[in-house]
Protein backbone atom coordinates (compact mmCIF):
# COMPACT_ATOMS: atom_id res chain seq x y z
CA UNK A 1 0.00 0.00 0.00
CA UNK A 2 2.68 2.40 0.74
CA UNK A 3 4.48 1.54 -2.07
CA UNK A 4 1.21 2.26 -4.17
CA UNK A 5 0.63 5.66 -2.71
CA UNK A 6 3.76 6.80 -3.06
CA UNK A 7 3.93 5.72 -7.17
CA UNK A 8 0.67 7.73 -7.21
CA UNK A 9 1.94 10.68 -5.53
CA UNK A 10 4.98 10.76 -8.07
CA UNK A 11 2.39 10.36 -10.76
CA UNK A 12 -0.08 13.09 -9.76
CA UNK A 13 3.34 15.80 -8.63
CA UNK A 14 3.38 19.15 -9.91
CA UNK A 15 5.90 20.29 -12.67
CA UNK A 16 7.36 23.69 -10.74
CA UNK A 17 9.26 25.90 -13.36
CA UNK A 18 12.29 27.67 -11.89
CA UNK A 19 10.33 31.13 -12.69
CA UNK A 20 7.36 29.94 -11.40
CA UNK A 21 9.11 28.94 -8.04
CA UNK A 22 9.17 32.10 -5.65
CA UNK A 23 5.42 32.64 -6.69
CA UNK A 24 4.84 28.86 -5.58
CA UNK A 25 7.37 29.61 -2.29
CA UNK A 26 5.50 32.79 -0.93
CA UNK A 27 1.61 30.87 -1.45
CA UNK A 28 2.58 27.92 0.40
CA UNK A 29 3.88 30.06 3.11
CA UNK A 30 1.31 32.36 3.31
CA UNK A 31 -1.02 29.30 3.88
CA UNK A 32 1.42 27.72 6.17
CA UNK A 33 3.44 29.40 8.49
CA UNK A 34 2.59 33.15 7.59
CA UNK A 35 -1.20 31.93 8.36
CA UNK A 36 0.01 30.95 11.65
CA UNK A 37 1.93 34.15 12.67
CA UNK A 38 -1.11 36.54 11.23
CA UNK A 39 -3.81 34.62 13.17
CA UNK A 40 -1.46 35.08 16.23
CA UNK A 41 -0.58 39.09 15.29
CA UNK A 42 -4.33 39.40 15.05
CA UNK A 43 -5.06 38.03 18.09
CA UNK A 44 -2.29 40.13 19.86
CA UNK A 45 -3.52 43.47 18.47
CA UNK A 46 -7.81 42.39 19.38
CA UNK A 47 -6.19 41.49 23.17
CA UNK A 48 -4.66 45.56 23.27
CA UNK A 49 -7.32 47.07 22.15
CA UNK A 50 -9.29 45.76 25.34
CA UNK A 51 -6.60 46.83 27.68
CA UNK A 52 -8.34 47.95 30.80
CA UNK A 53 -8.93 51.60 30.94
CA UNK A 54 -11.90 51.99 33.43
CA UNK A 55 -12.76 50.89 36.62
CA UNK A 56 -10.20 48.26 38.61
CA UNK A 57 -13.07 47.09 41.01
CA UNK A 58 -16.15 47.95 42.29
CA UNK A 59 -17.05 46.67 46.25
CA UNK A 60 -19.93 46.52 48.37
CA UNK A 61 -19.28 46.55 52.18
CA UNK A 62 -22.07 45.33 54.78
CA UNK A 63 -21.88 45.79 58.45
CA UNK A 64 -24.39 45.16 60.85
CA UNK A 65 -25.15 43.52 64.27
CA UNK A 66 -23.78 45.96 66.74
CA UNK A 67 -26.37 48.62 67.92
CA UNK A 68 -25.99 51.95 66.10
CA UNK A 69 -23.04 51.18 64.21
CA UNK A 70 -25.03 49.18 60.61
CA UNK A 71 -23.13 50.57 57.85
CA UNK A 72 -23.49 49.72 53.94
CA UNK A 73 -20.65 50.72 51.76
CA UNK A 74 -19.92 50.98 48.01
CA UNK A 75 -16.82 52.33 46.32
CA UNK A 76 -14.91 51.61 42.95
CA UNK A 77 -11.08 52.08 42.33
CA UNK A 78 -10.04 54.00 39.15
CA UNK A 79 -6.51 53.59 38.14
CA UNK A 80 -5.32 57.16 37.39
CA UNK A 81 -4.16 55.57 33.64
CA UNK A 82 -5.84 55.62 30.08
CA UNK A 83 -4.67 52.20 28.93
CA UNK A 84 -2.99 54.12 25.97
CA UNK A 85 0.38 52.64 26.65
CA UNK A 86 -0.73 48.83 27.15
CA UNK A 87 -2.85 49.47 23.84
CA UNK A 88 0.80 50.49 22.48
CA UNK A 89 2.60 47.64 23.64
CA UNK A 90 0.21 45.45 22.19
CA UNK A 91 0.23 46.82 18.41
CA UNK A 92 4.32 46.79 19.08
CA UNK A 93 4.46 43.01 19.66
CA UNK A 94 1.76 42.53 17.07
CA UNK A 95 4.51 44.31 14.48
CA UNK A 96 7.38 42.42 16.10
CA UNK A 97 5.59 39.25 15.30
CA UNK A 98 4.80 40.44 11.65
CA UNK A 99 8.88 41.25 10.95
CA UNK A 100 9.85 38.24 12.18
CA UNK A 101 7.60 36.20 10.19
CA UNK A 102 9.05 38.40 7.01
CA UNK A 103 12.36 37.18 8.09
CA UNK A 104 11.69 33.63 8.33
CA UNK A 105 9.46 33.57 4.87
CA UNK A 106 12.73 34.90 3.37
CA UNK A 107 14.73 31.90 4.74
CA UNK A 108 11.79 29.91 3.89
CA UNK A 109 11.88 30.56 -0.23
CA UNK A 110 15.64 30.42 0.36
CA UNK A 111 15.46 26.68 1.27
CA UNK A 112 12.57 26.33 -1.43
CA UNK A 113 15.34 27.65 -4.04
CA UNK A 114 17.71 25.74 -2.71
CA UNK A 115 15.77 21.89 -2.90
CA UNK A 116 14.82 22.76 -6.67
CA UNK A 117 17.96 23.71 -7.45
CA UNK A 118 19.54 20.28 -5.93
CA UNK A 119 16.88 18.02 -7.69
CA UNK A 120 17.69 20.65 -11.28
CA UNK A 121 21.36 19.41 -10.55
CA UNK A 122 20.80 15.92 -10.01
CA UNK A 123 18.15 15.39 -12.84
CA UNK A 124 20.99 17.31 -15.21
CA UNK A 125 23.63 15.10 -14.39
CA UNK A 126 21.84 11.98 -14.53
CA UNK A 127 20.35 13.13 -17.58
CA UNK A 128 23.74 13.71 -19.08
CA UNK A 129 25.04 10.24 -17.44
CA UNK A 130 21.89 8.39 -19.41
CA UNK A 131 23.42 9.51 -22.68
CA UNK A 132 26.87 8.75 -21.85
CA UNK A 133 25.53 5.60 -20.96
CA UNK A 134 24.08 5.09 -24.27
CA UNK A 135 27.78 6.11 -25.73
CA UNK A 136 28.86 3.42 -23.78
CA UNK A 137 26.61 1.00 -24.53
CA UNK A 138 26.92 2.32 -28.53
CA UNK A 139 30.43 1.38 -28.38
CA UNK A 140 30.26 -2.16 -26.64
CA UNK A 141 28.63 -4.04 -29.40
CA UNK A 142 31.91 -3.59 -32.08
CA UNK A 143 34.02 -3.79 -29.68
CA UNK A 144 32.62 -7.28 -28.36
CA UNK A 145 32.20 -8.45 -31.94
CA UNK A 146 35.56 -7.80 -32.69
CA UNK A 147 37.11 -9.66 -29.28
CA UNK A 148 34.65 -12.90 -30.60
CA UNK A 149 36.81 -12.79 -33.26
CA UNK A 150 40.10 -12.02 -31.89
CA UNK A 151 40.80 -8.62 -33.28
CA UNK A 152 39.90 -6.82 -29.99
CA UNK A 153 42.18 -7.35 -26.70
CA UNK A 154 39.63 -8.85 -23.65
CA UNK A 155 40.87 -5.97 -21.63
CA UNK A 156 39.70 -3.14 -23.93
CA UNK A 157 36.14 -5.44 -24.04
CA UNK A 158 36.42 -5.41 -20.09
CA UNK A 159 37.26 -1.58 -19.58
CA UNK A 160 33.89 -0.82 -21.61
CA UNK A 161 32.05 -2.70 -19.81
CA UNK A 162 33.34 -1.69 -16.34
CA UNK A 163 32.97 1.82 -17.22
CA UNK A 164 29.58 1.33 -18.20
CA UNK A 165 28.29 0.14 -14.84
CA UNK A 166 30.22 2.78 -13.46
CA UNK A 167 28.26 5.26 -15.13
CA UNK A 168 24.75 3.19 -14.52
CA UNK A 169 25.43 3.38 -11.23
CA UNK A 170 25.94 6.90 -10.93
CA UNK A 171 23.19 7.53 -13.01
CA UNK A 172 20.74 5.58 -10.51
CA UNK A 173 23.03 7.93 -7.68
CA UNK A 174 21.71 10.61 -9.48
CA UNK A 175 18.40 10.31 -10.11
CA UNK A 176 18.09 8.86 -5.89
CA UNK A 177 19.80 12.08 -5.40
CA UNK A 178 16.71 14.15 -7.71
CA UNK A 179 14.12 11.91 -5.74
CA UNK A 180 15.25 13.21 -2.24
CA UNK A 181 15.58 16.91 -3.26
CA UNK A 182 11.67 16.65 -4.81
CA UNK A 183 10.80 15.27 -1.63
CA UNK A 184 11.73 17.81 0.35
CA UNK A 185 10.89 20.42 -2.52
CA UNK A 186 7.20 18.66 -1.78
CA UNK A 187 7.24 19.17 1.92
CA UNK A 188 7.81 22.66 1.80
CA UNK A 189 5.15 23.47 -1.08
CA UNK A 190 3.03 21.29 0.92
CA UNK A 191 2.04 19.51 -2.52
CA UNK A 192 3.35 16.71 -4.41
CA UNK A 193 5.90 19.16 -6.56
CA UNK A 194 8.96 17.92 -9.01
CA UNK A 195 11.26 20.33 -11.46
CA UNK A 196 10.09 20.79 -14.51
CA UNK A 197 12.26 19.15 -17.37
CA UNK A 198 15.70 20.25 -18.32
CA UNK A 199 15.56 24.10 -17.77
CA UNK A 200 17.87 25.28 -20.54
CA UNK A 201 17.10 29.17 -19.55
CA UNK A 202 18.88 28.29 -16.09
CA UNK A 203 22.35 27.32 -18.33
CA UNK A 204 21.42 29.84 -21.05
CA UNK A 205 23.50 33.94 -20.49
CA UNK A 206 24.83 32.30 -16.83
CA UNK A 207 28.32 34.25 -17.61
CA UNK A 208 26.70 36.88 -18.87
CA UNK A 209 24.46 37.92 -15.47
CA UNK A 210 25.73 40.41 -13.75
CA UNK A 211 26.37 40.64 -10.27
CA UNK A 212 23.40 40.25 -8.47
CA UNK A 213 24.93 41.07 -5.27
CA UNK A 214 25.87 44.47 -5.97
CA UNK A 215 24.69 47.66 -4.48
CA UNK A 216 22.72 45.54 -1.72
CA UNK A 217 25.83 46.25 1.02
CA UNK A 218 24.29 49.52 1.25
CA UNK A 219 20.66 48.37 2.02
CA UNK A 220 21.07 46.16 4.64
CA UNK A 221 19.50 48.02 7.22
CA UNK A 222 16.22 47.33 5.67
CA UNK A 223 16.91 43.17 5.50
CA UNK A 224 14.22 41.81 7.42
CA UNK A 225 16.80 40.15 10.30
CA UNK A 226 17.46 43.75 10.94
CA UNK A 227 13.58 45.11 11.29
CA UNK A 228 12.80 42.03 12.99
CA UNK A 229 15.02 42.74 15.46
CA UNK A 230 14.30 46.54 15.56
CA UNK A 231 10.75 45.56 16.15
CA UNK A 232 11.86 43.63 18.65
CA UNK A 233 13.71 46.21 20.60
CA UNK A 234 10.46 48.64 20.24
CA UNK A 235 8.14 45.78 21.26
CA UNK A 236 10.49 45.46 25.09
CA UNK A 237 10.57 49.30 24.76
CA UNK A 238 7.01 49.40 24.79
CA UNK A 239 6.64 46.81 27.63
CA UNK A 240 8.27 48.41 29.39
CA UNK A 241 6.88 51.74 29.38
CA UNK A 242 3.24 49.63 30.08
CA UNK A 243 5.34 48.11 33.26
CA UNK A 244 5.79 51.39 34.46
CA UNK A 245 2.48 52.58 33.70
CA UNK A 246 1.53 49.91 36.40
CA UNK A 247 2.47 52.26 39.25
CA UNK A 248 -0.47 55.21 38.37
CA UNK A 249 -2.04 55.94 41.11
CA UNK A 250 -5.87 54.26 41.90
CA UNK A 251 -8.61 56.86 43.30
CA UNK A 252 -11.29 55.22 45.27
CA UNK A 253 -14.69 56.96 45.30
CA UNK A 254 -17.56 55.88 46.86
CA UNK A 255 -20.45 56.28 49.28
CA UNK A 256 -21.57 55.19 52.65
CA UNK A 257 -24.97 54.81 54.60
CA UNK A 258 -24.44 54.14 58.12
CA UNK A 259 -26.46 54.70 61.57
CA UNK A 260 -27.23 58.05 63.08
CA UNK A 261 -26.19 58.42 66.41
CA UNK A 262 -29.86 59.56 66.90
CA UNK A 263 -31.67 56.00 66.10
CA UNK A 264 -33.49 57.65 63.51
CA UNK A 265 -32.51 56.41 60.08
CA UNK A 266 -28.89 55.86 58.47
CA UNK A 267 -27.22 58.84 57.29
CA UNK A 268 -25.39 58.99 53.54
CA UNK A 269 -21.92 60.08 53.60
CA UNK A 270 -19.17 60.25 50.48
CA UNK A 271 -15.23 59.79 50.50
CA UNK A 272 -12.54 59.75 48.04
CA UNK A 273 -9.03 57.63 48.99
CA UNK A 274 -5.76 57.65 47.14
CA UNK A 275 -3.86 54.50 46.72
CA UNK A 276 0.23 55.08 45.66
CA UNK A 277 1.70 51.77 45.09
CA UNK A 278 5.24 50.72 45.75
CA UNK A 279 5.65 49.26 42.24
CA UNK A 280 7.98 46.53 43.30
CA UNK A 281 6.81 44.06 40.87
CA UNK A 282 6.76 47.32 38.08
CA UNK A 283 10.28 48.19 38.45
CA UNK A 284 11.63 44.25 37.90
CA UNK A 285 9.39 44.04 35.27
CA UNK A 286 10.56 47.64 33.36
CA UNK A 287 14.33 45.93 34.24
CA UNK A 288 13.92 42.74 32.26
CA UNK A 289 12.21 44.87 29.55
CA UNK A 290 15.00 47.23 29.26
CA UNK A 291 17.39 44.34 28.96
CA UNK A 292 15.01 42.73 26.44
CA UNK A 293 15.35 46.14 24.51
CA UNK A 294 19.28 46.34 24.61
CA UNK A 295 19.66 42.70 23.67
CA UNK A 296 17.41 42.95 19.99
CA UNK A 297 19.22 46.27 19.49
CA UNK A 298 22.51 44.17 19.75
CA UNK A 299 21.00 41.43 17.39
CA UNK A 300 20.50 44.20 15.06
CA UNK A 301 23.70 45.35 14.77
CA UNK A 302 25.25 42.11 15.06
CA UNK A 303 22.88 41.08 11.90
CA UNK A 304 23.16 44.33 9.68
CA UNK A 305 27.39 43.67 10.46
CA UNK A 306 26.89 39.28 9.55
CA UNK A 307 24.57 40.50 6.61
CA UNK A 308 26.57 43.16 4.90
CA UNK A 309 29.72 40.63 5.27
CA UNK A 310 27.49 38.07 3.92
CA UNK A 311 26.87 39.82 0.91
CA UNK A 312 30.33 40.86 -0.07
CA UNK A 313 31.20 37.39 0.41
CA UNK A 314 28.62 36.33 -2.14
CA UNK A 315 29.42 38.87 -4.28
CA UNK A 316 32.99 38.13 -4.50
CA UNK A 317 31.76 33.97 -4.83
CA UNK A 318 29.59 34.99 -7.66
CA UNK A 319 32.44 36.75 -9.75
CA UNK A 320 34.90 33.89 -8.91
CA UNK A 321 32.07 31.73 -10.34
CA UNK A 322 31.70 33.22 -12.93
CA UNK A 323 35.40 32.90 -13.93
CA UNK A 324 35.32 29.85 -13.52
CA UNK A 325 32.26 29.10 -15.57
CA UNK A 326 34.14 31.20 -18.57
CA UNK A 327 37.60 29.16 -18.02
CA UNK A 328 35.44 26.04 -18.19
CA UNK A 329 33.97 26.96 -21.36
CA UNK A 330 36.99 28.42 -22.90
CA UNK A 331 39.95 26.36 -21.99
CA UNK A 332 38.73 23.03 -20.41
CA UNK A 333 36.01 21.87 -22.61
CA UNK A 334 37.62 22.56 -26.33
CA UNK A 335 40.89 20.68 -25.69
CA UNK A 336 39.15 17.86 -23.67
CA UNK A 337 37.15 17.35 -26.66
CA UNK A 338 39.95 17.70 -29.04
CA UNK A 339 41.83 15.31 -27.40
CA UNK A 340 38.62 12.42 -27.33
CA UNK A 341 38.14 13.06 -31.46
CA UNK A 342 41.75 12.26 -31.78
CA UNK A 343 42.31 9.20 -29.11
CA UNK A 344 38.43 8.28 -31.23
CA UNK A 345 40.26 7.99 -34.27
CA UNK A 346 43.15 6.25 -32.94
CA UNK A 347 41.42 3.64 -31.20
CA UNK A 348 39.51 2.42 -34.89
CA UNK A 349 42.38 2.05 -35.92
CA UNK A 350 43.97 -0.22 -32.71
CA UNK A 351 46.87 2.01 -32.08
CA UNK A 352 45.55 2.93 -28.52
CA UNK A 353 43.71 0.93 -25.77
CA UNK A 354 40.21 1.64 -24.82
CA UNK A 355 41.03 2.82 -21.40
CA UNK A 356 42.25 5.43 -22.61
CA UNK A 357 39.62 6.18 -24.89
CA UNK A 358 37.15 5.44 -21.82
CA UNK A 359 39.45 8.09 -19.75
CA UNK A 360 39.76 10.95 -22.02
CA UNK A 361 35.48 10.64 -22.15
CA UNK A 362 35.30 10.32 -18.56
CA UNK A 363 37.44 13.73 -17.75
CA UNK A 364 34.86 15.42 -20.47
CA UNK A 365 31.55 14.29 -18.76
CA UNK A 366 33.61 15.31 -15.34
CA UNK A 367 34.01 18.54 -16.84
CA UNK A 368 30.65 18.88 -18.36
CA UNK A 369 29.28 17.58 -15.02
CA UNK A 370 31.41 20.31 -13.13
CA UNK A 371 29.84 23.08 -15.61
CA UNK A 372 26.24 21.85 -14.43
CA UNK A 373 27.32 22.46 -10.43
CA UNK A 374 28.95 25.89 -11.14
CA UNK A 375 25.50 27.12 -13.18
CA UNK A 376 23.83 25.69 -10.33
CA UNK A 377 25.71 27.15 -7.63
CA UNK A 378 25.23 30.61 -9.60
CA UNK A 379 22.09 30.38 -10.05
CA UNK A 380 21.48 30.14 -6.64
CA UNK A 381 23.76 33.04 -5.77
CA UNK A 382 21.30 34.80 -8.17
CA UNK A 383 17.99 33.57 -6.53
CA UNK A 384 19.44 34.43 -3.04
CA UNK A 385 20.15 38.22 -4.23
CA UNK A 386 16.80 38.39 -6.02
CA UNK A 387 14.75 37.39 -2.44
CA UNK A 388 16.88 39.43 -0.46
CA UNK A 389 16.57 42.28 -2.94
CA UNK A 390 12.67 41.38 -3.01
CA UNK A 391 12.18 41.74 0.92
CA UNK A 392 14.18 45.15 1.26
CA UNK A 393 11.98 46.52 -1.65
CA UNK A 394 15.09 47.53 -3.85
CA UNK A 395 14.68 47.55 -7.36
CA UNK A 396 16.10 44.82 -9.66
């Protein structure tokens, strides 16, 4: 049965397009996560708009049983505050939860880049191993044909054939490899999801891109790590001017009725009472909110200083990708190619054996398969810039 479901589920996945992908991302988080954190914001901001802004208590006294001295009393106890500041804190931790949620949704399409891009690289390579494969297998029928009738050495007969269950098996490697990256692709998306076929726009201009990373060392301030924890900072600040609006005074007002001294009747009397409290419990609580405060402004500068390294260190990765991408193109691939047309020729014509034939094709597929993990890895570089550049509102 699981077996079943699972073939189904492959069936029935979803061919995601690389362009298609941080559309896909920001849904599934919106209906994930983000749906979590705005039902929670939501609830934080209905909770300070009730924050108590009238009456503390109201009491009823009763006394009676000793002659002359029956005695009803009523009162209530106003705090001396408006509320305004609790209301304050409230909307502040409502916005602190909203900025952090903005910088986990951008680590969140990070990671959703990041799987497609591993299951693009894997289906690539294995892709490119199936037709080396068939090369392989192309070449094995002459060559056993010609060891049948002794004009082929065994060990040229067994190198093919070694080499191609070498590349079979890192074929299977690589597709395995695919599998597991659209799996995890899937559990993100929350849907059955798998890349969708080769992508030849992803290997397309990849020298040609310029650097997405630059000009975004001056933004940084606006990355979401650092509003997140500048909304963090204001959120304690705002605690912890509620804490202290804890110690406003509380007027008591209120009425009593009590026996005359006469017999005849009760007599109605008012009084207002003033209640200063020590605010012991206030001050410990405006103390751990005032560390609260110094500790995200810390985080902030500690991320706007990690981030701005960050991306001068991708910047500089990007370029030196980039080379390298260009040297592979330029002065790897043409002589490694060269040098398989010519060790081809040689080998029809038995001068060479066919490991080295089988070598010189190996080092080009290694090459070709190294050219597939450097567009990758720029690629990602690029969708990295493009969601941080997204998130501080910069233009492309």
């Amino acid at each position: 049965m699981a077996v079943w479901v699972l073939l189904v589920a492959a069936a029935w996945a979803r061919p995601v397009a690389w362009a298609e992908l941080p559309g896909a991302a920001a849904a599934a988080w919106a209906a994930g996560p983000g749906a979590v954190t705005a039902a929670a914001a939501a609830g934080v901001e209905a909770a300070a708009a009730r924050a108590p802004a009238g009456p503390r208590a109201v009491w009823v006294q009763a006394q009676q049983g000793l002659p002359g001295q029956d005695m009803i009393t009523a009162a209530a106890d106003l705090p001396l505050r408006t509320g305004a500041a609790l209301r304050a804190a409230g909307r502040a931790d409502a916005a602190a939860l909203r900025a952090e949620d903005a910088a986990a949704a951008l680590a969140w399409t990070e990671a959703v880049q990041a799987e497609w891009l591993a299951a693009w690289r894997a289906r690539e390579i294995a892709h490119h191993l199936a037709g080396y494969a068939d090369e392989v297998a192309g070449w094995l029928a002459p060559v056993e044909a010609a060891a049948a009738a002794g004009l082929a050495a065994p060990l040229d007969l067994a190198d093919l054939r070694a080499e191609f269950s070498r590349v079979t098996m890192e074929q299977a490697a690589a597709e395995a490899e695919a599998r597991a990256a659209e799996a995890r692709l899937s559990a993100l998306l929350g849907e059955a999801a798998e890349v969708a076929g080769a992508d030849e726009a992803l290997h397309a201009g990849a020298v040609e891109v310029p650097n997405p990373w630059a000009g975004l060392e001056t933004a940084v301030a606006r990355a979401p790590a650092v509003r997140a924890a500048a909304a963090a900072q204001a959120a304690a600040e705002a605690a912890g001017r509620a804490s202290r609006g804890g110690w406003a005074p509380v007027l008591s007002v209120g009425g009593v009725a009590m026996d005359r001294p006469s017999g005849d009747g009760m007599a109605p009397m008012a009084f207002v009472g003033l209640e200063l409290p020590l605010a012991q419990g206030q001050r410990a609580a405006a103390a751990r909110a005032a560390g609260d405060a110094a500790a995200a402004a810390a985080a902030g500068a500690h991320a706007a200083r990690r981030l701005a390294a960050a991306v001068a260190a991708e910047g500089a990765a990007f370029e030196a990708g980039r080379a390298q991408l260009r040297r592979l193109e330029a002065e790897v691939m043409a002589p490694l190619l060269a040098r398989e047309r010519a060790l081809e020729g040689a080998f029809a014509a038995r001068q060479v054996p066919a490991e080295r034939l089988v070598r010189a094709r190996r080092d080009r597929h290694e090459a070709e398969h190294e050219e597939i993990l450097v567009v990758a890895a720029l690629r990602a570089s690029e969708a990295r810039a493009a969601a941080l550049r997204a998130a501080l509102g910069a233009p492309e």
